[in-house]
N, C-alpha and C. Protein backbone atom coordinates (compact mmCIF):
# COMPACT_ATOMS: atom_id res chain seq x y z
N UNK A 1 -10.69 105.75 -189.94
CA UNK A 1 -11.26 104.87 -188.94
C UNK A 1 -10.12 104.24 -188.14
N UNK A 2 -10.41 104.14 -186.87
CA UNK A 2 -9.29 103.40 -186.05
C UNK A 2 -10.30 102.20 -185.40
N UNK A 3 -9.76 101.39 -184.71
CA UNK A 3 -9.99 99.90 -184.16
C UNK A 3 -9.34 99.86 -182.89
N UNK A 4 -9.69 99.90 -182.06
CA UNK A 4 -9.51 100.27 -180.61
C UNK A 4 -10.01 99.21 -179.63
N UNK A 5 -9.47 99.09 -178.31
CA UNK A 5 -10.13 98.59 -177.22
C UNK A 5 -10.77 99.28 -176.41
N UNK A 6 -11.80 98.84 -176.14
CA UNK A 6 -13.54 99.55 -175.69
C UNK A 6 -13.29 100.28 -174.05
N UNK A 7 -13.71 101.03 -174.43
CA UNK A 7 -13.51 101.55 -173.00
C UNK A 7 -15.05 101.93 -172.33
N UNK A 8 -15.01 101.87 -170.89
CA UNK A 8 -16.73 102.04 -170.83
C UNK A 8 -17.47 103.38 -170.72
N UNK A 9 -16.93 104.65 -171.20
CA UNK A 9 -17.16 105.80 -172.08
C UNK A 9 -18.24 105.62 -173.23
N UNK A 10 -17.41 103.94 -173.87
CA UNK A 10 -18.46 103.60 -175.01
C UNK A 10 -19.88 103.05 -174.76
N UNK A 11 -20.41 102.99 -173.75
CA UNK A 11 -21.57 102.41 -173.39
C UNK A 11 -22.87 102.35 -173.87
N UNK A 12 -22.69 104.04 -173.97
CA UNK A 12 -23.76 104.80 -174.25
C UNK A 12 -24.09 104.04 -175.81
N UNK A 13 -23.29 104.61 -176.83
CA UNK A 13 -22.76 104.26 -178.23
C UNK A 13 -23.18 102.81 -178.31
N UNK A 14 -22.50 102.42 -177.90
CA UNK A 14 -22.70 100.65 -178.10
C UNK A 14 -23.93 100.16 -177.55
N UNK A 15 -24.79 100.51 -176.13
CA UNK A 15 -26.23 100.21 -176.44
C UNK A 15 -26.85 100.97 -177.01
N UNK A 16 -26.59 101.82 -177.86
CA UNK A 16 -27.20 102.32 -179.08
C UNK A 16 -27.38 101.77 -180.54
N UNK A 17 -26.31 101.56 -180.52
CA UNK A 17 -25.99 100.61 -181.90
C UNK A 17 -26.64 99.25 -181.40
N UNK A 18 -26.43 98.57 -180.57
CA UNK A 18 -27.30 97.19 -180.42
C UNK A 18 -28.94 97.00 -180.03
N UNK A 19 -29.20 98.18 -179.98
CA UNK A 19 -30.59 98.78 -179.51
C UNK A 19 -31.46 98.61 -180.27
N UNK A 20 -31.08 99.02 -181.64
CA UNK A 20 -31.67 98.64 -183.46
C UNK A 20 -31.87 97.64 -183.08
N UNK A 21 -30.62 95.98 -183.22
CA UNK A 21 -30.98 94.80 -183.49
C UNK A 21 -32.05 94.48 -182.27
N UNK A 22 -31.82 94.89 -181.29
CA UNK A 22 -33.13 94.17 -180.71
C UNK A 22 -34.65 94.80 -180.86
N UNK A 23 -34.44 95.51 -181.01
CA UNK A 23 -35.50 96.51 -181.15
C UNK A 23 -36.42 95.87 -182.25
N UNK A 24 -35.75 96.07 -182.97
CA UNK A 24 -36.10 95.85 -184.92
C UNK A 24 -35.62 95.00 -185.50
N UNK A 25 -35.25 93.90 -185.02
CA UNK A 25 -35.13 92.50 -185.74
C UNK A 25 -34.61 91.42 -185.01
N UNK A 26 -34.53 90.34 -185.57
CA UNK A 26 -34.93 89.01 -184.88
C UNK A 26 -33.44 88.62 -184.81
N UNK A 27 -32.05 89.30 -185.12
CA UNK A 27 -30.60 88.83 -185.01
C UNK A 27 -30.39 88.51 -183.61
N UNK A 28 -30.72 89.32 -182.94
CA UNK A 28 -30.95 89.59 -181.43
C UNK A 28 -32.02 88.53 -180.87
N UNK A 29 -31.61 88.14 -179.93
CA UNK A 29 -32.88 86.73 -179.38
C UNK A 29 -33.48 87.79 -178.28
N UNK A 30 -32.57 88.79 -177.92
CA UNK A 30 -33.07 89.55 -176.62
C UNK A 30 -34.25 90.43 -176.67
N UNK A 31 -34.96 90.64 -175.55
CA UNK A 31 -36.65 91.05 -176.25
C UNK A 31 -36.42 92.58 -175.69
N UNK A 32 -35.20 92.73 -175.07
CA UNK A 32 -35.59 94.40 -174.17
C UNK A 32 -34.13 94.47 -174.40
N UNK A 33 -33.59 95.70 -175.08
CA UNK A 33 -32.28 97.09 -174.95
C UNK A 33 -32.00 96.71 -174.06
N UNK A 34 -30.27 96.39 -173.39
CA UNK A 34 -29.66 97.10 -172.64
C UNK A 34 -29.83 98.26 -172.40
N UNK A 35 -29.51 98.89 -171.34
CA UNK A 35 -29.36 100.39 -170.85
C UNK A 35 -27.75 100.33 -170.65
N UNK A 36 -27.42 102.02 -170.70
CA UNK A 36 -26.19 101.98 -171.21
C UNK A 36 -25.39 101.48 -169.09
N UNK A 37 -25.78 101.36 -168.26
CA UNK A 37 -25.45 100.91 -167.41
C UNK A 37 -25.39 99.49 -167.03
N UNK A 38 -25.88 98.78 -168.35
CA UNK A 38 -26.25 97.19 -168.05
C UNK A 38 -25.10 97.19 -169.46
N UNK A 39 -25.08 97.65 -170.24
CA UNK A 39 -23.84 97.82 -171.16
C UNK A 39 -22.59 97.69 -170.42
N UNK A 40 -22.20 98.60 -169.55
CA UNK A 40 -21.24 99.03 -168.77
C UNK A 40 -20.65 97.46 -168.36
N UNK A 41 -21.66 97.19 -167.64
CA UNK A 41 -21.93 95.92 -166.90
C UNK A 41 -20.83 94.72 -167.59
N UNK A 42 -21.61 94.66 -169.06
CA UNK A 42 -21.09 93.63 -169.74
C UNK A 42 -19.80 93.79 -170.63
N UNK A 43 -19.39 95.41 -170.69
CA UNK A 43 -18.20 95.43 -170.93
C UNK A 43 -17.29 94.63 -170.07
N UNK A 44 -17.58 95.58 -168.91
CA UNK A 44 -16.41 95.25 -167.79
C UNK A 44 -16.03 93.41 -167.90
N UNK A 45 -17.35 92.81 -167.61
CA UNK A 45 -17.62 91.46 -167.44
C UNK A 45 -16.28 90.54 -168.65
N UNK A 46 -16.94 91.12 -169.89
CA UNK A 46 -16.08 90.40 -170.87
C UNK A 46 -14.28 90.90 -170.85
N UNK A 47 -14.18 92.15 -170.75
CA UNK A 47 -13.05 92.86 -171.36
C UNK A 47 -12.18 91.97 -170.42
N UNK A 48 -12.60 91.56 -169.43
CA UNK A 48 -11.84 91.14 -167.97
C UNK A 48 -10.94 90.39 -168.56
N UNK A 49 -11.64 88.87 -169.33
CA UNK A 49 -10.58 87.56 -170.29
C UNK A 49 -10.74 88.33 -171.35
N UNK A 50 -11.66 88.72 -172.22
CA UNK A 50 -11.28 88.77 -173.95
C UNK A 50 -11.33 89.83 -174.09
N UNK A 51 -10.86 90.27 -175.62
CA UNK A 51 -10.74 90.93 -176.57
C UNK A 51 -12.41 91.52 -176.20
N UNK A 52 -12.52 93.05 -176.52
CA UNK A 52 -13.75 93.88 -176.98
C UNK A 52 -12.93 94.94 -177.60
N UNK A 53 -13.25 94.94 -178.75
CA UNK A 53 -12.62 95.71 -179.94
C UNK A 53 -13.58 97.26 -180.23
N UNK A 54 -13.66 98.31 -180.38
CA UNK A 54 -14.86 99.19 -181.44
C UNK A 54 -13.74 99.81 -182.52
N UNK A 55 -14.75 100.04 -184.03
CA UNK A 55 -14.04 100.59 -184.62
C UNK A 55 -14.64 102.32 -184.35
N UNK A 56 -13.93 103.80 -184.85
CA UNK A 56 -14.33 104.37 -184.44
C UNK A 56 -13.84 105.66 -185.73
N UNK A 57 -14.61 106.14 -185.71
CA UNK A 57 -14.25 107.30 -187.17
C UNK A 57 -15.25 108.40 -186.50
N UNK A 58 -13.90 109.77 -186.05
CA UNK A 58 -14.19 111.02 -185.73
C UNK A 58 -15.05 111.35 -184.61
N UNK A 59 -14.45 110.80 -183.62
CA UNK A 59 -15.01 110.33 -181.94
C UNK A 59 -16.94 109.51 -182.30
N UNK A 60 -16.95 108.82 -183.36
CA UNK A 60 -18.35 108.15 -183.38
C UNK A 60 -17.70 106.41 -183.27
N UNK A 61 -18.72 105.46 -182.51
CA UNK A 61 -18.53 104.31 -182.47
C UNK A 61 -19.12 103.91 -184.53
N UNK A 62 -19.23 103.07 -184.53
CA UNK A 62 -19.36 102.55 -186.14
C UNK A 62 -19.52 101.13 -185.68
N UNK A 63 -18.87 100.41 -184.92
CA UNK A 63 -19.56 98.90 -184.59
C UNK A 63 -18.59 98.50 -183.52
N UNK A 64 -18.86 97.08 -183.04
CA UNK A 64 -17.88 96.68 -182.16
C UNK A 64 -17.64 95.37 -182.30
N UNK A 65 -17.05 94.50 -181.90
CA UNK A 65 -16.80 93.18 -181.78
C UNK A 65 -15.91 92.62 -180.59
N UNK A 66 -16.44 91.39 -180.10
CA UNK A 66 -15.70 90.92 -178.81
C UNK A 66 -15.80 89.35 -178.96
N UNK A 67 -15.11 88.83 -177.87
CA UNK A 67 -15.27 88.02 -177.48
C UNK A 67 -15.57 87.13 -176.21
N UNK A 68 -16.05 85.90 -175.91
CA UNK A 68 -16.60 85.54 -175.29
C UNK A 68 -16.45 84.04 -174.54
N UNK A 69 -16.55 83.36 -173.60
CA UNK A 69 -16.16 81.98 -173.48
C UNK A 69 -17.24 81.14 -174.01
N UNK A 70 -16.61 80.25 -174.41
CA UNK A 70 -17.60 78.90 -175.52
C UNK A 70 -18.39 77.98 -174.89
N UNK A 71 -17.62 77.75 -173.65
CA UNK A 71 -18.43 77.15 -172.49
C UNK A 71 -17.42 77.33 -171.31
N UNK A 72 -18.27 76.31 -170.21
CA UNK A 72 -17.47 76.38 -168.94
C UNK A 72 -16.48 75.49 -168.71
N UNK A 73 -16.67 74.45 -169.68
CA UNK A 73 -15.20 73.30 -169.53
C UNK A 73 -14.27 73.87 -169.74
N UNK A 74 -13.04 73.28 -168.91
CA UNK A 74 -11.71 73.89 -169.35
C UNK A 74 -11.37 73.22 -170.44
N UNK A 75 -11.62 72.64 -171.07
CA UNK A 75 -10.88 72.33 -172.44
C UNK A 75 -11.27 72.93 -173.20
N UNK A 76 -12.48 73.96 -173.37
CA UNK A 76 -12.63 74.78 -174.26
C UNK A 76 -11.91 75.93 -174.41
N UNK A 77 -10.70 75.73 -173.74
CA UNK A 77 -10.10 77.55 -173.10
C UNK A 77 -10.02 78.01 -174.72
N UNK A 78 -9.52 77.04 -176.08
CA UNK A 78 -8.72 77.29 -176.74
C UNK A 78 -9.84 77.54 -177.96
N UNK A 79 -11.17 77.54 -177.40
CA UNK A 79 -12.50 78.21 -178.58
C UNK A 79 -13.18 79.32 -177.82
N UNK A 80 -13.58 80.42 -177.99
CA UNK A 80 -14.43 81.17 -177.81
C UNK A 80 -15.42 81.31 -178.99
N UNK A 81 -16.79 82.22 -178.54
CA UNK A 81 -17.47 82.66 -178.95
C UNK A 81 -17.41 84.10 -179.36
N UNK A 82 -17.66 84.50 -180.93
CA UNK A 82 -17.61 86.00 -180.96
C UNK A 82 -18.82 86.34 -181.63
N UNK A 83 -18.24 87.66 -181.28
CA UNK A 83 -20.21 88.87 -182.08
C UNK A 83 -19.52 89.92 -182.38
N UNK A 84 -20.40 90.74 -183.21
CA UNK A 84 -20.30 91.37 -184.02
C UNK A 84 -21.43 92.45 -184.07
N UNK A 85 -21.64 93.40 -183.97
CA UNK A 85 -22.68 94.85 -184.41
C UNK A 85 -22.15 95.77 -185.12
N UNK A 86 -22.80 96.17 -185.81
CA UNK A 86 -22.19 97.73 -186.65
C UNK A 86 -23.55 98.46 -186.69
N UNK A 87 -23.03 99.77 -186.84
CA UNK A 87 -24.06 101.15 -187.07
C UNK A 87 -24.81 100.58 -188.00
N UNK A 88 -26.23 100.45 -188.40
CA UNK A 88 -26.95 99.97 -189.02
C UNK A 88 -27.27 100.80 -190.24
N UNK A 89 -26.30 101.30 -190.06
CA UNK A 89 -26.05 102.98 -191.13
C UNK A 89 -24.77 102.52 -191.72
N UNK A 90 -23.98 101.79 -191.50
CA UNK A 90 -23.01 101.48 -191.55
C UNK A 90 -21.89 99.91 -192.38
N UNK A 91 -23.05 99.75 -192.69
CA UNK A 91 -22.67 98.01 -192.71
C UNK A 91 -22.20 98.17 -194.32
N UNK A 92 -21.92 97.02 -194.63
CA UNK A 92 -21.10 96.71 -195.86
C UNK A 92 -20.28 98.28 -196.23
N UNK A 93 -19.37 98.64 -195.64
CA UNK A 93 -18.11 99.38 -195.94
C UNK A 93 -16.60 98.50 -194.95
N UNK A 94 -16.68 97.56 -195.17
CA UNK A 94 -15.32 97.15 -194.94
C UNK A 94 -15.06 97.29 -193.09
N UNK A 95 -16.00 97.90 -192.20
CA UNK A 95 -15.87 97.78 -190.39
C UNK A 95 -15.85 96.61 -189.84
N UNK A 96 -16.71 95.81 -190.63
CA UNK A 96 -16.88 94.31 -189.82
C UNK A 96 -16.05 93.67 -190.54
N UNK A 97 -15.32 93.57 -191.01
CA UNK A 97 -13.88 92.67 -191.76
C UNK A 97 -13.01 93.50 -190.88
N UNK A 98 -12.70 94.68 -190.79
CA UNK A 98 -11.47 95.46 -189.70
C UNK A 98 -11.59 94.86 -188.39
N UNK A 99 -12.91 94.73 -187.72
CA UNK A 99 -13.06 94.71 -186.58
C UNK A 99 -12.62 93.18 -186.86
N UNK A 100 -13.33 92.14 -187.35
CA UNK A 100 -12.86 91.01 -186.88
C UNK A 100 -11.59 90.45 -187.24
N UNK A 101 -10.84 91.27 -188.35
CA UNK A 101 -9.33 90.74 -188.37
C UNK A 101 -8.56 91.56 -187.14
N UNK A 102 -8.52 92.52 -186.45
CA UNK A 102 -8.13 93.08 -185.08
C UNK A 102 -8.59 91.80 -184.09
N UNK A 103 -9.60 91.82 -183.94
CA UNK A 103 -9.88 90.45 -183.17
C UNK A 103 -9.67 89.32 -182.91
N UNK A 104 -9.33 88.46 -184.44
CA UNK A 104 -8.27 87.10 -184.56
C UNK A 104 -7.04 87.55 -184.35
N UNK A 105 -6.58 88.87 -184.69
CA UNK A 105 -5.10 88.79 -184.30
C UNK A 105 -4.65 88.68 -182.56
N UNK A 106 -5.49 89.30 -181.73
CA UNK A 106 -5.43 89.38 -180.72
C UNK A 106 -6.04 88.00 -179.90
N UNK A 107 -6.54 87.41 -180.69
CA UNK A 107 -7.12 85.90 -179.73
C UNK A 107 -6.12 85.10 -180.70
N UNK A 108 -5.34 85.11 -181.68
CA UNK A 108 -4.00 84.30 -181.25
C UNK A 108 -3.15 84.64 -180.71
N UNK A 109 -3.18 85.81 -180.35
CA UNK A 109 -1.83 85.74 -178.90
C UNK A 109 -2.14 84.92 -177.94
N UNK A 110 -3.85 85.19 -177.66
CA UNK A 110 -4.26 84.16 -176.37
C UNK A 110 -4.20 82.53 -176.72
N UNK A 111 -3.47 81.92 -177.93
CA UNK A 111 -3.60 80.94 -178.17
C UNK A 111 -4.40 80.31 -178.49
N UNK A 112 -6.09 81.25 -178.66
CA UNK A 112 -7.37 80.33 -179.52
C UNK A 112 -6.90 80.32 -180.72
N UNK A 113 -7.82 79.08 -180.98
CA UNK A 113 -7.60 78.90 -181.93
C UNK A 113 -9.15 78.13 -183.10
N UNK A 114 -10.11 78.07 -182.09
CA UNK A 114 -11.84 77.82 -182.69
C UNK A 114 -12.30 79.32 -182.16
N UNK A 115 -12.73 79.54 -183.64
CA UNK A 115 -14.17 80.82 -183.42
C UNK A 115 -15.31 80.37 -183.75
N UNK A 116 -16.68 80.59 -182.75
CA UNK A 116 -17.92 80.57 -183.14
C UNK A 116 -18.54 81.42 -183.33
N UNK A 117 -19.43 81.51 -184.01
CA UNK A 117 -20.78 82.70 -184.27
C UNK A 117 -21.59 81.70 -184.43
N UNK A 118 -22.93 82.38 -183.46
CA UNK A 118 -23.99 81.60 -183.52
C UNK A 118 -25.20 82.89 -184.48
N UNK A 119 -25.48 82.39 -185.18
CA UNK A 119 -25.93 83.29 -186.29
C UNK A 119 -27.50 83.15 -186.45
N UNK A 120 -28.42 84.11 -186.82
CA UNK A 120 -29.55 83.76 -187.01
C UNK A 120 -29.66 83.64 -188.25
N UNK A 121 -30.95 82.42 -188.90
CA UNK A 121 -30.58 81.92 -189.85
C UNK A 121 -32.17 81.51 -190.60
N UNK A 122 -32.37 81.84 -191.51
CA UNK A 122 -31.90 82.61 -192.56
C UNK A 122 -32.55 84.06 -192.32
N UNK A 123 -31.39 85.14 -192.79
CA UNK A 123 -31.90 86.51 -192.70
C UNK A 123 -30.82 87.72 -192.69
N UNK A 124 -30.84 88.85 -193.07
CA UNK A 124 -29.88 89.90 -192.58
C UNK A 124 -28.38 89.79 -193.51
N UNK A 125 -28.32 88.80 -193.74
CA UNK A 125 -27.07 89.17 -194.78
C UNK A 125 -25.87 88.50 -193.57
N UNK A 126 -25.99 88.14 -192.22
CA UNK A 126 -25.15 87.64 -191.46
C UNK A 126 -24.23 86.43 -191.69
N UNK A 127 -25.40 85.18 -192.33
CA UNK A 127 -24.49 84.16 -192.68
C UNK A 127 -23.45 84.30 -193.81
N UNK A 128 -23.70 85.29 -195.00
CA UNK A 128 -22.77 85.54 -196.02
C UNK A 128 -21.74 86.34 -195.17
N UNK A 129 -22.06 87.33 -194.90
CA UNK A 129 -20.90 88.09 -194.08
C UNK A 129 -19.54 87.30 -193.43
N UNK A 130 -19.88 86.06 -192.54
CA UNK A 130 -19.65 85.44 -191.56
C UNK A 130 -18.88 84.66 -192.77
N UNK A 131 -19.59 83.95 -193.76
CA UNK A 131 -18.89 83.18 -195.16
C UNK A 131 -17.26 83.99 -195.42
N UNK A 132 -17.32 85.14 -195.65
CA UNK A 132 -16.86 86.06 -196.43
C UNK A 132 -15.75 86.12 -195.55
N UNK A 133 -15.71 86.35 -194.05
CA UNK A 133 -14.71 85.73 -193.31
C UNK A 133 -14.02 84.85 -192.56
N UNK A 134 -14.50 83.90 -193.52
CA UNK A 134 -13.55 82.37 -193.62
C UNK A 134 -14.45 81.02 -192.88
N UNK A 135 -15.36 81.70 -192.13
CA UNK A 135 -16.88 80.58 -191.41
C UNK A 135 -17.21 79.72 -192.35
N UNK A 136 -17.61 78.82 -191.70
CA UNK A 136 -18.45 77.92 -192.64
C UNK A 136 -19.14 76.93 -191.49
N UNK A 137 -21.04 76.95 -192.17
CA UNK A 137 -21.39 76.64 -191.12
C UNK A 137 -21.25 74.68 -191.02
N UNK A 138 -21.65 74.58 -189.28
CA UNK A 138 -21.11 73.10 -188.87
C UNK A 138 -22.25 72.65 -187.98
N UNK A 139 -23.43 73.20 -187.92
CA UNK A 139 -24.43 73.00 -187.04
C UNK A 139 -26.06 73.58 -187.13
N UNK A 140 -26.93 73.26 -187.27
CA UNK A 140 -27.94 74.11 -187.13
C UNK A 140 -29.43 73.82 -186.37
N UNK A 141 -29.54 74.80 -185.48
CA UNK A 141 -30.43 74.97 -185.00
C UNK A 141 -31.55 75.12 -184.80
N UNK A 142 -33.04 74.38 -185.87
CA UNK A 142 -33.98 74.94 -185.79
C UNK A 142 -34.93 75.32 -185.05
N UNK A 143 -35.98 76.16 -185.80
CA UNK A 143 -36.81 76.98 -184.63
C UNK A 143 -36.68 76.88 -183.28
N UNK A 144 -35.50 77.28 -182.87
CA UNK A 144 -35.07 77.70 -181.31
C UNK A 144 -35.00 78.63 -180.57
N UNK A 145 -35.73 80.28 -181.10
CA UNK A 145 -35.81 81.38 -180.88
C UNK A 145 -36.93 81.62 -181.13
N UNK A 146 -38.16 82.46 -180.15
CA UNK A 146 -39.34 83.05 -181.29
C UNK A 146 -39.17 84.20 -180.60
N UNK A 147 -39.73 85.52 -181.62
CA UNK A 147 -39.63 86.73 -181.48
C UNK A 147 -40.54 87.15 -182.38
N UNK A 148 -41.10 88.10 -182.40
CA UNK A 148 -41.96 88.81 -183.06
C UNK A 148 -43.47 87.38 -183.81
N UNK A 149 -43.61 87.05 -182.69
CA UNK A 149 -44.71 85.85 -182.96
C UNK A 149 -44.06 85.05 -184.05
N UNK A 150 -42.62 84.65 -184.57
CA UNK A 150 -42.18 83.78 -185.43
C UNK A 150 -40.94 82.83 -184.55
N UNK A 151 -40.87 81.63 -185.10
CA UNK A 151 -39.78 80.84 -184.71
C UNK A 151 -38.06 80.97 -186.12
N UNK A 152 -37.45 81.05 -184.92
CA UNK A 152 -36.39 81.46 -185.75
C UNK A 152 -35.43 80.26 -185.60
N UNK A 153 -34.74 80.03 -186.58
CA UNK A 153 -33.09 79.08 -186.34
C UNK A 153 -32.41 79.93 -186.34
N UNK A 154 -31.28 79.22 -185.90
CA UNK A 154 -29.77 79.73 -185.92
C UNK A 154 -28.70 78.49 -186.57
N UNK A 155 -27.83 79.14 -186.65
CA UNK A 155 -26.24 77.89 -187.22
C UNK A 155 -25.31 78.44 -186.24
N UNK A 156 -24.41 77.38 -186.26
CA UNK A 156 -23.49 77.82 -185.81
C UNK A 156 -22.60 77.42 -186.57
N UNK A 157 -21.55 78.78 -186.49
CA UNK A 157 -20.41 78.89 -187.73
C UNK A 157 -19.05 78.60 -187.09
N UNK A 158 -18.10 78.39 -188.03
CA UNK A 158 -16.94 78.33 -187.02
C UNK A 158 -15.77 78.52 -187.81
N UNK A 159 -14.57 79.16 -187.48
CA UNK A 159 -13.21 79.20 -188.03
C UNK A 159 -12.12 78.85 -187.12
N UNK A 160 -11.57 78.52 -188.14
CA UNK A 160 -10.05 78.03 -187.35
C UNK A 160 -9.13 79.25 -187.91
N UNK A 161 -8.42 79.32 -186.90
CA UNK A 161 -7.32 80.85 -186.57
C UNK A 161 -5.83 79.84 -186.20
């Protein structure tokens, strides 16, 4: 497996892989797939300031991770927001620990130094995951999402880098 910066080749791949979570579960607040041209879209958009990482084993995507701005104040330059997807075929083999230690290494060059994940909560194995790499949650959100005729929370998690 290698850990790479995303190129928009990966489009296709990557609204594929995020296609599941919205599709088929409530991690995703979003009610409709990207298309791999609205993908494109949001590569370009992010890659511009941050980090968009994929890991990739034998020309297949396997997951991706990026980052994101935390808000619009400038004093937040020094927190972003990150996410996380993997092949849903894929999960618990060690991709989403690769991808997000590639990712902190590269957002302390940029001098962050707060990570968030806003996580859906409770469900999916996300908040342990998120535990497991060094998060701990500092906020929570209830029923602030509904999807599939249910109200969902979220937390928000956070590490220092």
């Amino acid at each position: 497996m290698i850990i790479r910066t995303v190129a928009e080749e990966d489009a296709k791949a990557i609204a594929s892989i995020y296609r599941y979570y919205v599709e088929e579960t409530a991690i995703s607040f979003e009610y409709e797939a990207p298309s791999e041209e609205e993908m494109k879209a949001r590569i370009r958009s992010i890659y511009r300031d941050y980090p968009f990482i994929v890991a990739e084993e034998n020309g297949q995507i396997l997951g991706y991770a990026y980052a994101h701005r935390f808000s619009q104040r400038a004093a937040y330059r020094v927190s972003v927001e990150v996410t996380i997807y993997l092949d849903k075929d894929r999960t618990e083999k060690g991709i989403g620990s690769a991808l997000y230690a590639e990712l902190e290494r590269q957002l302390r060059k940029m001098n962050i130094h707060s990570l968030y994940a806003i996580v859906m909560y409770p469900g999916y194995g996300s908040v342990e995951f998120h535990e497991k790499q060094g998060y701990r949650i500092v906020g929570k959100l209830t029923d602030c999402g509904e999807k599939y005729g249910k109200l969902w929370s979220v937390v928000y998690m956070e590490k220092k880098i």
